[in-house]
C-alpha atoms as a PDB file:
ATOM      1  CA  UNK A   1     -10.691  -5.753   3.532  1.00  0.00           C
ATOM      2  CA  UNK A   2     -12.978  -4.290   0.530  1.00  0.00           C
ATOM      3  CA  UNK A   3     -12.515  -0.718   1.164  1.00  0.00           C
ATOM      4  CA  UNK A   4      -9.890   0.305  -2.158  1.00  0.00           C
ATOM      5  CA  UNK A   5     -12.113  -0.392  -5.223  1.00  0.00           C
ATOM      6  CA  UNK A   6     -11.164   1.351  -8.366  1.00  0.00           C
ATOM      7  CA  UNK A   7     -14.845   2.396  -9.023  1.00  0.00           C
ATOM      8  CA  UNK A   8     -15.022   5.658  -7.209  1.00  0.00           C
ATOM      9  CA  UNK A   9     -11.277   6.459  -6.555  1.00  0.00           C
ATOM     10  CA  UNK A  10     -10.270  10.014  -6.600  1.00  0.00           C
ATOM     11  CA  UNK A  11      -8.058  11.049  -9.633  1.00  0.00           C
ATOM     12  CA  UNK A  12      -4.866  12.719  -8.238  1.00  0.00           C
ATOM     13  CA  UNK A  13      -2.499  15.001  -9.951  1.00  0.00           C
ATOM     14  CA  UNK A  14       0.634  14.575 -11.967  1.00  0.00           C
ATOM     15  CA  UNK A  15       3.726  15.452 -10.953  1.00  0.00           C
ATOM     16  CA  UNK A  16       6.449  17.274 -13.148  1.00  0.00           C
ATOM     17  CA  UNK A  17       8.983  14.344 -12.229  1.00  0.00           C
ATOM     18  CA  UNK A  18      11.598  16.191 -10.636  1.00  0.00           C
ATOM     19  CA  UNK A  19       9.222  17.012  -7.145  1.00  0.00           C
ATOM     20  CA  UNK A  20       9.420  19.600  -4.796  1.00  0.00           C
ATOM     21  CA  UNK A  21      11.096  20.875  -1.937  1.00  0.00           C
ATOM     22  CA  UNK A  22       9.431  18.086   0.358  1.00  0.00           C
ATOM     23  CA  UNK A  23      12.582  15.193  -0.761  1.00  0.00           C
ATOM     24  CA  UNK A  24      13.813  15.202   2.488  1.00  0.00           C
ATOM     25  CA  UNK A  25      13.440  15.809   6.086  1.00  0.00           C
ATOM     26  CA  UNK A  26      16.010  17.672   8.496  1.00  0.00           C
ATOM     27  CA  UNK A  27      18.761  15.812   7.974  1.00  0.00           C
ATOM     28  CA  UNK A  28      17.064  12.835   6.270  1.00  0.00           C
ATOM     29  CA  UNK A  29      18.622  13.356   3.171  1.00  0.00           C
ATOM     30  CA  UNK A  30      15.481  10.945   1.758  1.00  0.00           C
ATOM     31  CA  UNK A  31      14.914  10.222  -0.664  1.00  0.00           C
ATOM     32  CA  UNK A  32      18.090  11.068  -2.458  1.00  0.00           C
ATOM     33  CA  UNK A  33      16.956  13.848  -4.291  1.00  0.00           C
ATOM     34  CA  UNK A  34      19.891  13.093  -7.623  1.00  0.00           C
ATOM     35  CA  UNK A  35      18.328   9.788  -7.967  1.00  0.00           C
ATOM     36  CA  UNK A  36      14.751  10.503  -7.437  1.00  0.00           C
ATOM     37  CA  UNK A  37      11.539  10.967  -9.583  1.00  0.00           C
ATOM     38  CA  UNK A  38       7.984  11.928  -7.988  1.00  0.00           C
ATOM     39  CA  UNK A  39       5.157  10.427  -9.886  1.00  0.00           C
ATOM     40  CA  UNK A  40       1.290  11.523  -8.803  1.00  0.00           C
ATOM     41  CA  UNK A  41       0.545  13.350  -5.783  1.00  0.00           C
ATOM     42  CA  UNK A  42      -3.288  13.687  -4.289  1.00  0.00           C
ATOM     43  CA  UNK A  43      -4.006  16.520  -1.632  1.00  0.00           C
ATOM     44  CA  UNK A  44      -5.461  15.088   1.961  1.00  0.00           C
ATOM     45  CA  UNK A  45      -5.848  16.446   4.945  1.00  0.00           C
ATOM     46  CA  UNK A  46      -3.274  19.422   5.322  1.00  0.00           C
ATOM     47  CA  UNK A  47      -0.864  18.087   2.577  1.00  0.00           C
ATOM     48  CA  UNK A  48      -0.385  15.580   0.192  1.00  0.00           C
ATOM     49  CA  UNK A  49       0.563  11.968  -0.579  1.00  0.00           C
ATOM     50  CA  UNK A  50       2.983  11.394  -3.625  1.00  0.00           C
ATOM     51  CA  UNK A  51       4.613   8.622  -5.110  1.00  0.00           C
ATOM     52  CA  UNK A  52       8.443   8.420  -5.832  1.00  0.00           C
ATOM     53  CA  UNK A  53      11.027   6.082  -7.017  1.00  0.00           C
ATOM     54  CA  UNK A  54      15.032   6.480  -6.518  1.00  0.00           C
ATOM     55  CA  UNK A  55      17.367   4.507  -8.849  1.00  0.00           C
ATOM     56  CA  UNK A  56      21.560   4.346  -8.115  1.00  0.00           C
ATOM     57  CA  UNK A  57      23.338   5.630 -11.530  1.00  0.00           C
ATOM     58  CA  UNK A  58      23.819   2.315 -13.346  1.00  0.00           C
ATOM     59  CA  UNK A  59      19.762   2.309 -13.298  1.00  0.00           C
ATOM     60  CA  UNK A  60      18.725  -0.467 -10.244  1.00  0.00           C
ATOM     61  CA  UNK A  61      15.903   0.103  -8.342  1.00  0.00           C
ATOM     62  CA  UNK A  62      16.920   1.397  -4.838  1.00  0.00           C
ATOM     63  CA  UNK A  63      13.761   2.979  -3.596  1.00  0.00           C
ATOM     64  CA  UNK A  64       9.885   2.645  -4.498  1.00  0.00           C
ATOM     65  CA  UNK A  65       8.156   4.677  -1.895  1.00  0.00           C
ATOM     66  CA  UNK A  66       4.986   6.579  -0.986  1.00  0.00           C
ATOM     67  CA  UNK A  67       5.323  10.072   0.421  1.00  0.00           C
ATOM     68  CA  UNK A  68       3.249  11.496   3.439  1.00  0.00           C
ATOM     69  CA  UNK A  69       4.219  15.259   3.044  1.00  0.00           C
ATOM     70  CA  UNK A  70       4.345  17.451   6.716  1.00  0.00           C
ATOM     71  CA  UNK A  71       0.481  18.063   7.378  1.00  0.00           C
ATOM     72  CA  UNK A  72      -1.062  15.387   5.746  1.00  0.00           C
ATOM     73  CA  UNK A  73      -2.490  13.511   9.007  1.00  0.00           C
ATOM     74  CA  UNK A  74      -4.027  16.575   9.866  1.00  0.00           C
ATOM     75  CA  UNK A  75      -7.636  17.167   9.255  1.00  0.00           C
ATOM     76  CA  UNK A  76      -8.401  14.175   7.230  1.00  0.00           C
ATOM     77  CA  UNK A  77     -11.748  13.443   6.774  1.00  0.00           C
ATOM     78  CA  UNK A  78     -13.682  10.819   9.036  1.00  0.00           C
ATOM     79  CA  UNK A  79     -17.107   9.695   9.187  1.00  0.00           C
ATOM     80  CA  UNK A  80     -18.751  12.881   9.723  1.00  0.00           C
ATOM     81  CA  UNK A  81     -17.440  14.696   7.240  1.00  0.00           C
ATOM     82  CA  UNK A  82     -18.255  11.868   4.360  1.00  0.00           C
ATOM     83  CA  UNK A  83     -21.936  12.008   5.627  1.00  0.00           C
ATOM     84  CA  UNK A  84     -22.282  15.450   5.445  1.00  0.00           C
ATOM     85  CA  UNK A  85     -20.805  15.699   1.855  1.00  0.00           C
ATOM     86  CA  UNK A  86     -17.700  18.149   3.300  1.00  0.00           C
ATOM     87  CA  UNK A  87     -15.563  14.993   1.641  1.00  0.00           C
ATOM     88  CA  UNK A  88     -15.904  12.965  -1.257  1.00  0.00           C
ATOM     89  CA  UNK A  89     -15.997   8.982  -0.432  1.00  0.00           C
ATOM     90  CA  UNK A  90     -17.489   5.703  -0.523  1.00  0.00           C
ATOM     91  CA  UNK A  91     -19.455   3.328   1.977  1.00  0.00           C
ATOM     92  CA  UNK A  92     -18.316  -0.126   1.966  1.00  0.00           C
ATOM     93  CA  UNK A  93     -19.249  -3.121   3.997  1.00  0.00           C
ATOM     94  CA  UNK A  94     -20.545  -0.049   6.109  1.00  0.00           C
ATOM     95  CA  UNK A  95     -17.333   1.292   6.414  1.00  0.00           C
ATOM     96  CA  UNK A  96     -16.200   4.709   4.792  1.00  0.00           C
ATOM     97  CA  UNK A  97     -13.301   5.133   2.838  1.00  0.00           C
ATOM     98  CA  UNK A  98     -11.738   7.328   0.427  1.00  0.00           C
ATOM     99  CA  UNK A  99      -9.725   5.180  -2.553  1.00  0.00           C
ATOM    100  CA  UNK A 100      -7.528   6.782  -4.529  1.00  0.00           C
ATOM    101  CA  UNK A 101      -4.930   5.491  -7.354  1.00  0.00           C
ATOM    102  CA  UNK A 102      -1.715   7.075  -8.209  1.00  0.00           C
ATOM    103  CA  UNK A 103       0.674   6.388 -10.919  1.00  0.00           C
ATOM    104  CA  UNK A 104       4.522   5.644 -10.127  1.00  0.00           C
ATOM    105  CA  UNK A 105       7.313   7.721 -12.147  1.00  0.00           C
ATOM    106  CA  UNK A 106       8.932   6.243 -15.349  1.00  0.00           C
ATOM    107  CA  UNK A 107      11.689   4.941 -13.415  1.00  0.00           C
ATOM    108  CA  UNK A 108       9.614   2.815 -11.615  1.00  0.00           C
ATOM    109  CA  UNK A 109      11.638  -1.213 -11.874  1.00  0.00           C
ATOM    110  CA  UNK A 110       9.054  -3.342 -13.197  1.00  0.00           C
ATOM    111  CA  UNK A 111       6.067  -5.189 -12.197  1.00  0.00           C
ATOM    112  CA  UNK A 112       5.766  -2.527 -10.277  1.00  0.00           C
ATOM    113  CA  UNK A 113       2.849  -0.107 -11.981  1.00  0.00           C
ATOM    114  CA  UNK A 114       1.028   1.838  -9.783  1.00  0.00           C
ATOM    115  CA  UNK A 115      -0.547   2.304  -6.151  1.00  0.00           C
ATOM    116  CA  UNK A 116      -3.873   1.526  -5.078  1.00  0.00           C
ATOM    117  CA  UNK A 117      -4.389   3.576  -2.160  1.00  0.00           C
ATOM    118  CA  UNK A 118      -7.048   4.198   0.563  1.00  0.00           C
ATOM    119  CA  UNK A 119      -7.566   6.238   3.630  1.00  0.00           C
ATOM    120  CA  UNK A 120      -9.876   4.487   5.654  1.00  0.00           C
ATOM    121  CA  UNK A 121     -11.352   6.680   8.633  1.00  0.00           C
ATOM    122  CA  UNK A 122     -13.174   3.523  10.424  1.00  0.00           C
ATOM    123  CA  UNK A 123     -10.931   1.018   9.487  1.00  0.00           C
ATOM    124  CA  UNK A 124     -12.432  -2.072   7.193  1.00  0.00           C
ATOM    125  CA  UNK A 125     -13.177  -5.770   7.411  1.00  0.00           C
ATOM    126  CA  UNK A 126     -12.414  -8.471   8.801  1.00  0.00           C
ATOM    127  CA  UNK A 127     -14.554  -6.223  11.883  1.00  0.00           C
ATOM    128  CA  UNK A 128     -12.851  -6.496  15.150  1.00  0.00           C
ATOM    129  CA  UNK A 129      -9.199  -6.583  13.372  1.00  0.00           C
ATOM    130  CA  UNK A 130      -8.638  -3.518  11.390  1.00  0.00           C
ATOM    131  CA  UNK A 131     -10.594  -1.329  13.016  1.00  0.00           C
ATOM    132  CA  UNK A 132      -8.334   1.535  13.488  1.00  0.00           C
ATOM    133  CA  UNK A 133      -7.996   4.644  11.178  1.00  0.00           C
ATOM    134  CA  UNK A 134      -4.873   3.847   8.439  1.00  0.00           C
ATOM    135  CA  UNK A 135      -3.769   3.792   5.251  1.00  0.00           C
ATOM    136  CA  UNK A 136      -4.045   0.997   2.771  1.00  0.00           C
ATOM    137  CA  UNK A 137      -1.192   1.265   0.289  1.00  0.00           C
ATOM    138  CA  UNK A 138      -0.992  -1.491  -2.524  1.00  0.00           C
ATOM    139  CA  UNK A 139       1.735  -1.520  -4.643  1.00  0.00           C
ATOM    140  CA  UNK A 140       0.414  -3.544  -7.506  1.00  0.00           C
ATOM    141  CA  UNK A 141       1.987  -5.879 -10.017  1.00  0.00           C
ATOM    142  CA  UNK A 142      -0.614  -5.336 -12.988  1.00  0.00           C
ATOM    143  CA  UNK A 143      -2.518  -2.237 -14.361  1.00  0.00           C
ATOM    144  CA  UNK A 144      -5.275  -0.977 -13.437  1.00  0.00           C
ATOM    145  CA  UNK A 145      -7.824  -1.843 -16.069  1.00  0.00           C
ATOM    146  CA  UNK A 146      -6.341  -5.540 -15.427  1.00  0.00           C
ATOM    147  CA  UNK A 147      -7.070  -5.116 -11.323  1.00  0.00           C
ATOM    148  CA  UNK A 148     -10.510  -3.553 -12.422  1.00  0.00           C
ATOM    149  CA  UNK A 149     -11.766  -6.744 -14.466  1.00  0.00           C
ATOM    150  CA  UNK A 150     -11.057  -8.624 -11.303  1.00  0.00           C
ATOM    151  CA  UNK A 151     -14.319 -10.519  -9.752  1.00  0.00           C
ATOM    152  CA  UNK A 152     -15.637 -11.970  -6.642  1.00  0.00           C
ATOM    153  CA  UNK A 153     -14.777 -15.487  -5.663  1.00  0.00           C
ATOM    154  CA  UNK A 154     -12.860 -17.808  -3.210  1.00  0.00           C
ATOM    155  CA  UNK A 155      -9.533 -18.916  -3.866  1.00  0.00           C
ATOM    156  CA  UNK A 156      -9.903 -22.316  -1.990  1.00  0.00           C
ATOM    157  CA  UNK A 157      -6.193 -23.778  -2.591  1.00  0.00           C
ATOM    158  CA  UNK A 158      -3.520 -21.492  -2.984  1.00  0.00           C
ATOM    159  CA  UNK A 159      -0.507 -23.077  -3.929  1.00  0.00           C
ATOM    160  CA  UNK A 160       1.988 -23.622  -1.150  1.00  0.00           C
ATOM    161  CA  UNK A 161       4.772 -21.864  -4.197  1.00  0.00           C
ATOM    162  CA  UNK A 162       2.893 -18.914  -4.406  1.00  0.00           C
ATOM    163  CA  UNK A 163       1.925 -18.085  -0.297  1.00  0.00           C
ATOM    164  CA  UNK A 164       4.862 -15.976   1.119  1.00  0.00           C
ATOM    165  CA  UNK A 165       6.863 -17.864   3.597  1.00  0.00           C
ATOM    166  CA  UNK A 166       5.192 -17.292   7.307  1.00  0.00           C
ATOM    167  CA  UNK A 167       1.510 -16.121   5.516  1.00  0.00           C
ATOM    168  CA  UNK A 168      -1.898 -17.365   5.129  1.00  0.00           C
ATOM    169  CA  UNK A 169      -5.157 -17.095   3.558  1.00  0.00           C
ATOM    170  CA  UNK A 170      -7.438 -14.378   5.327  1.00  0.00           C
ATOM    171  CA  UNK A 171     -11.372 -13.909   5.281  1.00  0.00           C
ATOM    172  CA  UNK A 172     -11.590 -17.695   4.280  1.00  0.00           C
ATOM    173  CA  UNK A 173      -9.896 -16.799   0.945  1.00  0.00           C
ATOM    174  CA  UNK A 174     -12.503 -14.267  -0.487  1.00  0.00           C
ATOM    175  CA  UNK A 175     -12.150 -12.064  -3.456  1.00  0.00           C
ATOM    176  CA  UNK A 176     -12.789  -8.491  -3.658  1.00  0.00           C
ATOM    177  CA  UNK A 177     -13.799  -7.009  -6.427  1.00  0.00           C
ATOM    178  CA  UNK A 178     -11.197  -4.951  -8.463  1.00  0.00           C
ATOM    179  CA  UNK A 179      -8.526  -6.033  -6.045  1.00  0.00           C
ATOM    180  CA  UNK A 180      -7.719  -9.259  -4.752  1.00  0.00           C
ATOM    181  CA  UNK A 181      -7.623 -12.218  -2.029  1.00  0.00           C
ATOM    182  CA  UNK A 182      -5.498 -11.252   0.770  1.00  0.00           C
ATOM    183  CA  UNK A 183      -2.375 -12.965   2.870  1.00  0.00           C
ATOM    184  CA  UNK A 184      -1.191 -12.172   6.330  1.00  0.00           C
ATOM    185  CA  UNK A 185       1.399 -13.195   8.588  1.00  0.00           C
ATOM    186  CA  UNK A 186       0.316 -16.567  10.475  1.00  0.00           C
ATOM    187  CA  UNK A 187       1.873 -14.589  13.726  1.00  0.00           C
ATOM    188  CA  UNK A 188       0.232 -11.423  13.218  1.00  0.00           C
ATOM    189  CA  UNK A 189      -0.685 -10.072  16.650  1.00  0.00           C
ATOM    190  CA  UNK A 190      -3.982  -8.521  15.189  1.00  0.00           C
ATOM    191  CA  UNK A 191      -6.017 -12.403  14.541  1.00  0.00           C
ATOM    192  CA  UNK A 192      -4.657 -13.666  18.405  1.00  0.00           C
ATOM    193  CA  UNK A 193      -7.591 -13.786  20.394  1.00  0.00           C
ATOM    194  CA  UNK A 194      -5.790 -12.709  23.229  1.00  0.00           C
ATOM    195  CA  UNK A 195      -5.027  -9.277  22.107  1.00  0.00           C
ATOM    196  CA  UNK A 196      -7.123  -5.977  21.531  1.00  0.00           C
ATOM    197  CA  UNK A 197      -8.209  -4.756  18.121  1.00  0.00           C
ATOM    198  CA  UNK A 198      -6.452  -1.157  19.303  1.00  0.00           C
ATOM    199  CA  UNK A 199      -3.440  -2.276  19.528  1.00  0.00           C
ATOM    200  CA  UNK A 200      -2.710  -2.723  15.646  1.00  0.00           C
ATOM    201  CA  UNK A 201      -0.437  -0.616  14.549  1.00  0.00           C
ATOM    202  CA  UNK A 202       0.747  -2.030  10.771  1.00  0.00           C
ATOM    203  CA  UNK A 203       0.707  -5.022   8.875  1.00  0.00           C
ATOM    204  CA  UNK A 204       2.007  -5.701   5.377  1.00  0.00           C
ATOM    205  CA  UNK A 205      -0.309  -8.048   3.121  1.00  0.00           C
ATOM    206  CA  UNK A 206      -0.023  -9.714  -0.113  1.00  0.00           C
ATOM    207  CA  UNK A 207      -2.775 -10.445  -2.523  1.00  0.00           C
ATOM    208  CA  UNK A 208      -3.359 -12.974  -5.143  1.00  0.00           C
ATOM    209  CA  UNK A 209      -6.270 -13.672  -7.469  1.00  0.00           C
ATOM    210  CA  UNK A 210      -6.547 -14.992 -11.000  1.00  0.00           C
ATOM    211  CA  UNK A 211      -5.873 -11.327 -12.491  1.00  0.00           C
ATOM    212  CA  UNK A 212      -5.446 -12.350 -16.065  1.00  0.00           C
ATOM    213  CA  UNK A 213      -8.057 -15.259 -15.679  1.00  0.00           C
ATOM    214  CA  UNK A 214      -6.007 -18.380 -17.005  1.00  0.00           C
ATOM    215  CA  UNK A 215      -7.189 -20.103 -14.465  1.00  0.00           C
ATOM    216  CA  UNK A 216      -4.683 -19.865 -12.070  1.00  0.00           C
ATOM    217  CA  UNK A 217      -4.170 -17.467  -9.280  1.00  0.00           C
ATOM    218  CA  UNK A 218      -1.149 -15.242  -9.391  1.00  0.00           C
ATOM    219  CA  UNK A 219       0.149 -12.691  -6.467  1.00  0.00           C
ATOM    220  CA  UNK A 220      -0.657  -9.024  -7.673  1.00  0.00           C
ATOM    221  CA  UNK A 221       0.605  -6.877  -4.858  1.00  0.00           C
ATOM    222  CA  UNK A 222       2.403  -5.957  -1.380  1.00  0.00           C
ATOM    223  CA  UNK A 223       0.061  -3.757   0.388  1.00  0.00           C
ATOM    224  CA  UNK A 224       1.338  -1.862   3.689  1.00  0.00           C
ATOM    225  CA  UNK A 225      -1.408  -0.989   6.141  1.00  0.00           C
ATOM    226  CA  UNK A 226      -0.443   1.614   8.440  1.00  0.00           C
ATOM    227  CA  UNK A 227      -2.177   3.314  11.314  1.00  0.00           C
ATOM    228  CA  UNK A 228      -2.082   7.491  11.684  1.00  0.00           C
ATOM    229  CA  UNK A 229      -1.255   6.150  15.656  1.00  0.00           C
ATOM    230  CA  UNK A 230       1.720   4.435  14.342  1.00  0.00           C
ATOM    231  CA  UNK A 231       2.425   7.090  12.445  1.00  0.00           C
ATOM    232  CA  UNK A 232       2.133   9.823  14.526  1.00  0.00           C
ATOM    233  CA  UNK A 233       2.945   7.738  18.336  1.00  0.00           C
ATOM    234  CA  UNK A 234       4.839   4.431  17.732  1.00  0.00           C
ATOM    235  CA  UNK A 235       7.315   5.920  14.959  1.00  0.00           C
ATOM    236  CA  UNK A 236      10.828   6.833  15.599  1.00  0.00           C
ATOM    237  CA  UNK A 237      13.287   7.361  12.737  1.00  0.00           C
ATOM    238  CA  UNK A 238      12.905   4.117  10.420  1.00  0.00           C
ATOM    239  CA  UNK A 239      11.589   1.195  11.184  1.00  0.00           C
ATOM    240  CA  UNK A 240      12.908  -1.781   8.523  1.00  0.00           C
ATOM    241  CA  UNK A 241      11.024  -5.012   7.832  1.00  0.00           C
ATOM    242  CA  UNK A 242      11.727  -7.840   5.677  1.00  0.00           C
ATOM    243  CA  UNK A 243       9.119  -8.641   3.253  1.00  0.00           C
ATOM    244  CA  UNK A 244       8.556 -12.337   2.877  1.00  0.00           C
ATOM    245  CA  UNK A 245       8.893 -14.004  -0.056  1.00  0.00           C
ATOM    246  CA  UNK A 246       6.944 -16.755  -2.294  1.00  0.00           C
ATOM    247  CA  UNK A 247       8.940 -19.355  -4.355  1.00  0.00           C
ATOM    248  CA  UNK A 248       7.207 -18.179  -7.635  1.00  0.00           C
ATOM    249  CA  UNK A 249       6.755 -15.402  -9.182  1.00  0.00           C
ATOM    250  CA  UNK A 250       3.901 -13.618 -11.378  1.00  0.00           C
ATOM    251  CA  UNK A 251       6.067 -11.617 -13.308  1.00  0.00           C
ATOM    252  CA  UNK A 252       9.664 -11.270 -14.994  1.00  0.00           C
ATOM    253  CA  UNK A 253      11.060  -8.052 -12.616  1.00  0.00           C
ATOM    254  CA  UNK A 254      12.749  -6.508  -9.844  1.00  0.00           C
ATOM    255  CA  UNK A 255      10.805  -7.753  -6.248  1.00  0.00           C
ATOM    256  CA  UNK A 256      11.119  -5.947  -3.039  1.00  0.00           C
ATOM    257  CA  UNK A 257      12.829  -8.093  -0.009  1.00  0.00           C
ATOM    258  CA  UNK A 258      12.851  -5.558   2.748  1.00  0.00           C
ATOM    259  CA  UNK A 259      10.246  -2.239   3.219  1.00  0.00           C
ATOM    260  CA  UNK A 260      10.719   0.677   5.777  1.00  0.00           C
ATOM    261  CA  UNK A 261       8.031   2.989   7.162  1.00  0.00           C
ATOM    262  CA  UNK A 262      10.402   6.512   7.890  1.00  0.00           C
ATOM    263  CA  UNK A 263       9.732   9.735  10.017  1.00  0.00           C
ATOM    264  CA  UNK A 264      11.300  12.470   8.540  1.00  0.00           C
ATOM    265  CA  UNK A 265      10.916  15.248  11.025  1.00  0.00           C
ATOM    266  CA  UNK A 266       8.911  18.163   9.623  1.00  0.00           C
ATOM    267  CA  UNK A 267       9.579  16.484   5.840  1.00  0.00           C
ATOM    268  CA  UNK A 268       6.846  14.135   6.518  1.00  0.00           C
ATOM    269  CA  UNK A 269       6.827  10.220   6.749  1.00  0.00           C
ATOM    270  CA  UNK A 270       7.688   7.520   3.441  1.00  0.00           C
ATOM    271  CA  UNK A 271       6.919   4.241   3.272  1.00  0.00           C
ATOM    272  CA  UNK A 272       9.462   2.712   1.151  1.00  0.00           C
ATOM    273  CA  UNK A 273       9.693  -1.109  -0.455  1.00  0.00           C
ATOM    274  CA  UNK A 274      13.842  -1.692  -0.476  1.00  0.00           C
ATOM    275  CA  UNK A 275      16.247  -4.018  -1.363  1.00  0.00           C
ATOM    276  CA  UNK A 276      14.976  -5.254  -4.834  1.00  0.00           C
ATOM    277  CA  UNK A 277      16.232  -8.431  -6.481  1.00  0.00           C
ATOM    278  CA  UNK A 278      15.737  -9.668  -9.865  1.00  0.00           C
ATOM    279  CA  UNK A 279      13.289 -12.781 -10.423  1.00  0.00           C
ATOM    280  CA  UNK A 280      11.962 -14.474 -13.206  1.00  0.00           C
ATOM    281  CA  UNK A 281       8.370 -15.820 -13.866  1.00  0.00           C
END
């Protein structure tokens, strides 16, 4: 799962905070466009991914998304065009990807700070799992010059306070560089050996590592991985998940419980973390 390093990413664009026209789709109303601010937006394919946060008047977090504008899925670069030099990317583990970091807006709830982001064309380790083309989309707990001084290693022993309820230790616990360990639902259909690597469609992982290197690990992010075929063939209107939840926290802040993946007709597609609630360190 090495494919997002922060050596290499691409640097996007700010946005002027208010956004465009591409707040909602037909109907979709989303995100609310009187509570919304668009942070950083990259151009891919035939559009552009931004991030955007929505806040209710009295100031709590209602909405911490990442914006697919109409387009984007189209003509994003594979293999081919990495090899040829037509796109800018990086190999990794064999695998080509194109990382990319984007910063939230101001009214982003804490620990929220930015996104780590990656399209990856031929999927990424572990081989045979994640093999489709998606999206990797960490929402990360720390800055980026913190994530960036993160080494390799093997978390061994996690403590059973700080694994999500229902997750587990993948790739027997390794750390990537500049990003983390990663967690996984024990029931996710993608590690039964009875089913097909092409039928993934998402997952949502969390990552720990010992980011400020006290010696103990702490969880760093909530990373969606999404599939353009889910996207574009398994998608209908929004699709809500809860997010599950470790007994400690890394960070005083507002966490996500709940996050939605959302079509909005010809406004695109969000994937949104929801339903924050205040916990303490």
């Amino acid at each position: 799962m090495g494919s997002i390093t922060l050596s290499g990413a691409t640097t996007a664009t700010p946005d002027n905070g208010t956004g465009p026209a591409r707040s909602s789709g037909p109907g979709s109303g989303f995100p609310p466009k009187d509570i919304t601010e668009w942070g950083e937006s990259i151009e891919i394919g035939n559009g552009e991914i931004t991030t955007f946060s929505s806040v209710t008047p009295s100031g709590k977090p209602k909405h911490v998304g990442i914006h697919f504008a109409e387009g984007t899925l189209k003509n994003l670069p594979y293999a081919e065009d990495f090899e040829s030099g037509d796109a800018d990317g990086i190999r990794i583990h064999g695998f080509w990807a194109k990382p990319f970091t984007l910063a939230f807006p101001t009214n982003t709830p804490k620990p929220i700070t930015y996104a780590g982001c990656g399209w990856n064309p031929q999927g990424h380790t572990p081989r045979g799992v994640y093999t489709k083309p998606h999206f990797d989309l960490h929402y990360y707990f720390y800055a980026p010059e913190v994530i960036g001084d993160i080494g390799l290693g093997v978390i061994e022993d996690l403590s059973d306070e700080k694994i999500p309820d229902g997750y587990r230790l993948i790739e027997g616990g390794a750390i990537v560089p500049k990003m983390d360990a990663h967690l996984a639902p024990k029931n996710a259909p993608e590690f039964d050996d009875r089913s097909d690597a092409s039928d993934w469609e998402e997952t949502l992982i969390w990552g720990a590592a010992d980011v400020d290197n006290d010696g103990e690990y702490e969880n760093n992010f909530v990373e969606p991985m999404i599939t353009v075929d889910y996207f574009e063939n398994h998608l209908t209107g929004v699709e809500r998940q809860e997010i599950a939840q470790p007994d400690v926290y890394p960070k005083d802040g507002y966490y996500p419980t709940t996050y939605t993946v959302r079509h909005l007709g010809d406004g695109g597609y969000a994937v949104v973390l929801e339903d924050f609630e205040e916990r303490t360190a």
